[in-house]
N, C-alpha and C. Protein backbone atom coordinates (compact mmCIF):
# COMPACT_ATOMS: atom_id res chain seq x y z
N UNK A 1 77.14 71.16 82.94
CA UNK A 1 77.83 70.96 84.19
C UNK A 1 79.19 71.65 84.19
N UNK A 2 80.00 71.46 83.28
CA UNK A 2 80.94 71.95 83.11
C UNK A 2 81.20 73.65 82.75
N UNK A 3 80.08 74.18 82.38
CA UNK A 3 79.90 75.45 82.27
C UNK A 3 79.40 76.47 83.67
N UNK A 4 78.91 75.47 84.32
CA UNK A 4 78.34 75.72 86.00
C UNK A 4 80.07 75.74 86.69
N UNK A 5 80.55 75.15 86.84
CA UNK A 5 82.04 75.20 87.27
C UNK A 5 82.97 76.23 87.37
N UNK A 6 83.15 76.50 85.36
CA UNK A 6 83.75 77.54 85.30
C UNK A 6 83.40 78.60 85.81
N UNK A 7 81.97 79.06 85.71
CA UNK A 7 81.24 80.07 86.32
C UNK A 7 81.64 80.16 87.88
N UNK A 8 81.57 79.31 88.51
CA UNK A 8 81.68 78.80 90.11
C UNK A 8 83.13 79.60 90.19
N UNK A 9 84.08 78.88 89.29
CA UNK A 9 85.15 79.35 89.38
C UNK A 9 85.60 80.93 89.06
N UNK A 10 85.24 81.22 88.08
CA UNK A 10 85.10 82.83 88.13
C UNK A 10 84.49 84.00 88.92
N UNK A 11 83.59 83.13 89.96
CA UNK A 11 82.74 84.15 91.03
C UNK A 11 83.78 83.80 92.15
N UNK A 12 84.25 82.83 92.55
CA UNK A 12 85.09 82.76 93.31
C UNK A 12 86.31 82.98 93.16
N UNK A 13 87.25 83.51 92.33
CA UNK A 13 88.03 83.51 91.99
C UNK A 13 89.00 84.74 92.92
N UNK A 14 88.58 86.00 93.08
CA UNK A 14 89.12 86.97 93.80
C UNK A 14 88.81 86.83 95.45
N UNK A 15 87.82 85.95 95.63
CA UNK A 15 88.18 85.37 96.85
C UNK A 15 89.06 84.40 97.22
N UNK A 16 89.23 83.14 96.49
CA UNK A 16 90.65 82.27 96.58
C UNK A 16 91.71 83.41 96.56
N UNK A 17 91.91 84.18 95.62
CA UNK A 17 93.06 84.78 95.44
C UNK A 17 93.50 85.75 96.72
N UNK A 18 91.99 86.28 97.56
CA UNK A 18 92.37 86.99 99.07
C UNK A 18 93.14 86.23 99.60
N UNK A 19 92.10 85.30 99.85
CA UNK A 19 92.90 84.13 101.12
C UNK A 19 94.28 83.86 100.57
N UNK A 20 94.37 83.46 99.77
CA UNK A 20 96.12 83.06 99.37
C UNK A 20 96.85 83.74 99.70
N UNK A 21 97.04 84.77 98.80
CA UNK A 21 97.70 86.12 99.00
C UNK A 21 97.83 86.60 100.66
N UNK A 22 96.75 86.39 101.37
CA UNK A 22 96.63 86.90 103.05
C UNK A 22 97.38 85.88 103.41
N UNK A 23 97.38 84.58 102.84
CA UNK A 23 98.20 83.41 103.92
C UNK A 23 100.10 83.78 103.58
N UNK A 24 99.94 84.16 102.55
CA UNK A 24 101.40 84.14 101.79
C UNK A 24 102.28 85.30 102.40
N UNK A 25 101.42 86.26 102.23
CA UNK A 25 101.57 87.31 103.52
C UNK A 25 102.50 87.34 104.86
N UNK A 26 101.14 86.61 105.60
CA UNK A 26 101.61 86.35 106.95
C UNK A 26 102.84 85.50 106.72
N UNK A 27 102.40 84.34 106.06
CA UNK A 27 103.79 83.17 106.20
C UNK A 27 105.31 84.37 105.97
N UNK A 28 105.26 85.10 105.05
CA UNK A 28 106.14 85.54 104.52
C UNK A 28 107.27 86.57 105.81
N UNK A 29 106.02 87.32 106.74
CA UNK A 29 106.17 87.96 107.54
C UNK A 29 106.58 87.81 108.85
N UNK A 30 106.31 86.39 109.45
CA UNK A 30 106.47 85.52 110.01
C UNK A 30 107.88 85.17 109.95
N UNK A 31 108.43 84.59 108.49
CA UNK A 31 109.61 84.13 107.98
C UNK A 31 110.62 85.03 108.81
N UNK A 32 110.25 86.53 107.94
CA UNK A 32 111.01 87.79 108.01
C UNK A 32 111.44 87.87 110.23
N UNK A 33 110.48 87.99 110.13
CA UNK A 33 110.16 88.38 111.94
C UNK A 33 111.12 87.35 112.40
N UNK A 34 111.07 85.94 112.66
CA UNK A 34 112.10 84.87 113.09
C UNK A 34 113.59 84.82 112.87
N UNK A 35 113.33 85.23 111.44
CA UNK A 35 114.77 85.63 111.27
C UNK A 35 115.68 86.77 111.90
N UNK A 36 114.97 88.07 112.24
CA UNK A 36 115.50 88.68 112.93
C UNK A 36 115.48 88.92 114.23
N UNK A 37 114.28 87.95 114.71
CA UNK A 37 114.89 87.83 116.30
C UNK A 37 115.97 86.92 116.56
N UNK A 38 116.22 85.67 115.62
CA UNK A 38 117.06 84.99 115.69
C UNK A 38 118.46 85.65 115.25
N UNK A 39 118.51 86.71 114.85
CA UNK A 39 120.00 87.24 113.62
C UNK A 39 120.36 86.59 112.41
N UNK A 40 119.39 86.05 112.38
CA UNK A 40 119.78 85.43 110.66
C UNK A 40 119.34 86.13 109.38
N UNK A 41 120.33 86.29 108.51
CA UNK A 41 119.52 86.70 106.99
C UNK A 41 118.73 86.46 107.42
N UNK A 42 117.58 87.32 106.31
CA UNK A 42 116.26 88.16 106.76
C UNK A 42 116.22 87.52 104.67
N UNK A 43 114.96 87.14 105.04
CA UNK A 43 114.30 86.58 103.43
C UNK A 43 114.26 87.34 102.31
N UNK A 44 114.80 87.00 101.29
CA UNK A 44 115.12 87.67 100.05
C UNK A 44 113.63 88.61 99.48
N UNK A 45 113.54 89.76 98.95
CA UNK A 45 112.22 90.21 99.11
C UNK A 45 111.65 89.38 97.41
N UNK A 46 112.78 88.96 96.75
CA UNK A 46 112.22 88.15 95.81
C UNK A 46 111.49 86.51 95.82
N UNK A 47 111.98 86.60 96.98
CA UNK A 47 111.45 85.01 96.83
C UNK A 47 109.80 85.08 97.81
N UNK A 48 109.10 86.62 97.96
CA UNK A 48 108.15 86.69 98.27
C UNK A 48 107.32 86.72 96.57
N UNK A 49 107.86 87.37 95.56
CA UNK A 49 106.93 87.01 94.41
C UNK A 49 107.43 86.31 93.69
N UNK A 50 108.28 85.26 94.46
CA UNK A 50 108.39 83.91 93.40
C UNK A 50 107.27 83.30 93.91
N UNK A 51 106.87 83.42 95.44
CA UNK A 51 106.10 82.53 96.26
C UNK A 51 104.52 83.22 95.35
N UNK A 52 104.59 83.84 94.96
CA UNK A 52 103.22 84.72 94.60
C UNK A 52 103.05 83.98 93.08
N UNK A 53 104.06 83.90 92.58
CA UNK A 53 104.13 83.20 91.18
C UNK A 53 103.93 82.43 91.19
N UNK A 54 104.73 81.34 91.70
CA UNK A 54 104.35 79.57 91.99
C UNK A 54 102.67 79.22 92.41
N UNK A 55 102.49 80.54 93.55
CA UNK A 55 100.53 80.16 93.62
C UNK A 55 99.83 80.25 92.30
N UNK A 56 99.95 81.04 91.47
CA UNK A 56 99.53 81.04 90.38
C UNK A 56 99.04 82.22 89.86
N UNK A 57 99.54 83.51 90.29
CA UNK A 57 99.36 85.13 89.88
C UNK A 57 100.45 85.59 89.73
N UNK A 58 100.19 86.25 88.76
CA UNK A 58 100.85 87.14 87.75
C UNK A 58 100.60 88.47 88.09
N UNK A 59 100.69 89.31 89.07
CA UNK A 59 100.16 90.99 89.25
C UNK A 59 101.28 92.13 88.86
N UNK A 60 100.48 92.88 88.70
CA UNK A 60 100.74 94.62 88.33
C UNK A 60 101.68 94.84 89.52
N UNK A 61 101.46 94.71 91.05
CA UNK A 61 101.95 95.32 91.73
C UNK A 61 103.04 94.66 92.52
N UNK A 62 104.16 93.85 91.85
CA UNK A 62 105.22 93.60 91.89
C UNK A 62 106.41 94.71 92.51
N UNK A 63 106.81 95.51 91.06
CA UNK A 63 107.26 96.27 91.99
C UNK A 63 106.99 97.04 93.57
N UNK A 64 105.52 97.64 93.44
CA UNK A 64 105.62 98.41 95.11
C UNK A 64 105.71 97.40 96.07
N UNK A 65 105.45 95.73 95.89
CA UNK A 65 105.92 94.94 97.02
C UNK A 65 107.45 94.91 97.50
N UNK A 66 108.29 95.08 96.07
CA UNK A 66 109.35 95.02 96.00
C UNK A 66 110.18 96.23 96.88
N UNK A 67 109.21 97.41 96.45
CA UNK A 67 109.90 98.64 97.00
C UNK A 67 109.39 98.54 98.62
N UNK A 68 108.35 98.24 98.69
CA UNK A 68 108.06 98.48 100.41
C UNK A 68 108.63 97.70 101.07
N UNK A 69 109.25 95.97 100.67
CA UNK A 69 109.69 95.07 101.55
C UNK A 69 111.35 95.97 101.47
N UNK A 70 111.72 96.55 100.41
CA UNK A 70 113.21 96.76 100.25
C UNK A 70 113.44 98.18 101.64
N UNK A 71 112.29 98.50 101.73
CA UNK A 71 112.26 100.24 102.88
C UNK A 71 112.20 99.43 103.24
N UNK A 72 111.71 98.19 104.06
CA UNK A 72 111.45 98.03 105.71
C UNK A 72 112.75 97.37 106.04
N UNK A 73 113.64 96.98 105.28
CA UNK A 73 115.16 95.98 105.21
C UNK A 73 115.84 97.95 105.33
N UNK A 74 116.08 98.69 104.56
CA UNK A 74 116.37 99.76 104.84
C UNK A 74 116.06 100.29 105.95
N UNK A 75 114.97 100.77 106.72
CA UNK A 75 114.94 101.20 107.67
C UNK A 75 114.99 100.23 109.13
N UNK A 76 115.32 99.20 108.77
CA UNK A 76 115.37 97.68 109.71
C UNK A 76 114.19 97.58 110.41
N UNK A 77 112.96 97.65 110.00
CA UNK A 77 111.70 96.96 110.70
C UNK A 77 110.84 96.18 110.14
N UNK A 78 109.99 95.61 110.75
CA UNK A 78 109.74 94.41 110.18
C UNK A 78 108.77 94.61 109.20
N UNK A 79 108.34 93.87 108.28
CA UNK A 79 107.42 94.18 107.38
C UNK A 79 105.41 93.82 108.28
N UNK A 80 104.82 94.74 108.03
CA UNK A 80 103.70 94.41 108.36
C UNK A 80 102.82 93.69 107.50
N UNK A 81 102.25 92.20 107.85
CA UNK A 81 101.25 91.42 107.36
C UNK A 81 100.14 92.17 106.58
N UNK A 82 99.57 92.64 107.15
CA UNK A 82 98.51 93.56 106.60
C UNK A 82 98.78 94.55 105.22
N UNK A 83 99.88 94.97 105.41
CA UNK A 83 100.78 96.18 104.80
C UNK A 83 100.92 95.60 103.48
N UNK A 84 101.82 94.56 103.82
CA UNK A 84 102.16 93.12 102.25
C UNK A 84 100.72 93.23 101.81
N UNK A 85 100.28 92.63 102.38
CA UNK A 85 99.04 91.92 101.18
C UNK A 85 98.39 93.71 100.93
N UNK A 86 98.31 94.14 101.48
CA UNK A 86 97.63 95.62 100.58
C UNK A 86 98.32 96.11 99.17
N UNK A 87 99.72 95.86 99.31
CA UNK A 87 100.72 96.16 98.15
C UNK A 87 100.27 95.19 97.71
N UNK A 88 100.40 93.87 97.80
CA UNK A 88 100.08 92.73 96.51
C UNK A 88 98.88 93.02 96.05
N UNK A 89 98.03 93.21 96.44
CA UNK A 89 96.59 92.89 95.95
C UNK A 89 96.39 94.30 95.21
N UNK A 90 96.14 93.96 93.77
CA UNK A 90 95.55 95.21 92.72
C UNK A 90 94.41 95.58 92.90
N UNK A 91 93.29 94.62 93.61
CA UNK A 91 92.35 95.61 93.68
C UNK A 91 91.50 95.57 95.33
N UNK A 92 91.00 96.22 95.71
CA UNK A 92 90.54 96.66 97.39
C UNK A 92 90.08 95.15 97.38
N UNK A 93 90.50 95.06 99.12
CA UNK A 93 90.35 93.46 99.55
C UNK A 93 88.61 93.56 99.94
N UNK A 94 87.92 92.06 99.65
CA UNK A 94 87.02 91.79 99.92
C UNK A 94 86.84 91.50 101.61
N UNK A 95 85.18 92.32 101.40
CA UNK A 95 84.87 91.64 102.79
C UNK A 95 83.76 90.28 102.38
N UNK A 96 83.99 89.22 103.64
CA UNK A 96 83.36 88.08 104.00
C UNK A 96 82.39 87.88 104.51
């Protein structure tokens, strides 16, 4: 039983990790977006992979999240949902 699980858990595993990553995303983008229609500081681009850490991944592609959220604060536009999670995610997103 317990070997059925882990298994369960390892076939599903890069699918939990889409969805997360896609929700963490948007939330993140969302954040960003409110804040600057409102004029307020605009969200630290670190506390998007603390938020990535705390879910429970560890990825390779830290930095280019880092560098693409830091251009869109540079060129003042907003970060695209879609855009994020393509930089986070190491390997091509699943289809459903």
């Amino acid at each position: 039983m317990n070997a059925r699980l882990r298994y369960l858990r390892r076939r599903t595993a890069p699918a939990r990790a889409h969805l997360a990553l896609e929700q963490l995303s948007d939330d993140f983008c969302s954040r960003w977006y409110d804040a600057a229609i409102n004029g307020q500081p605009l969200p630290d681009e670190r506390d998007f992979i603390r938020q990535v850490v705390a879910a429970g991944f560890r990825l390779p592609t830290f930095n280019a999240v880092l560098n693409y959220l830091e251009n869109c604060r540079r060129q003042n536009i907003n970060p695209d949902p879609k855009e994020l999670f393509r930089q986070v995610l190491p390997w091509p997103p699943m289809s459903f």
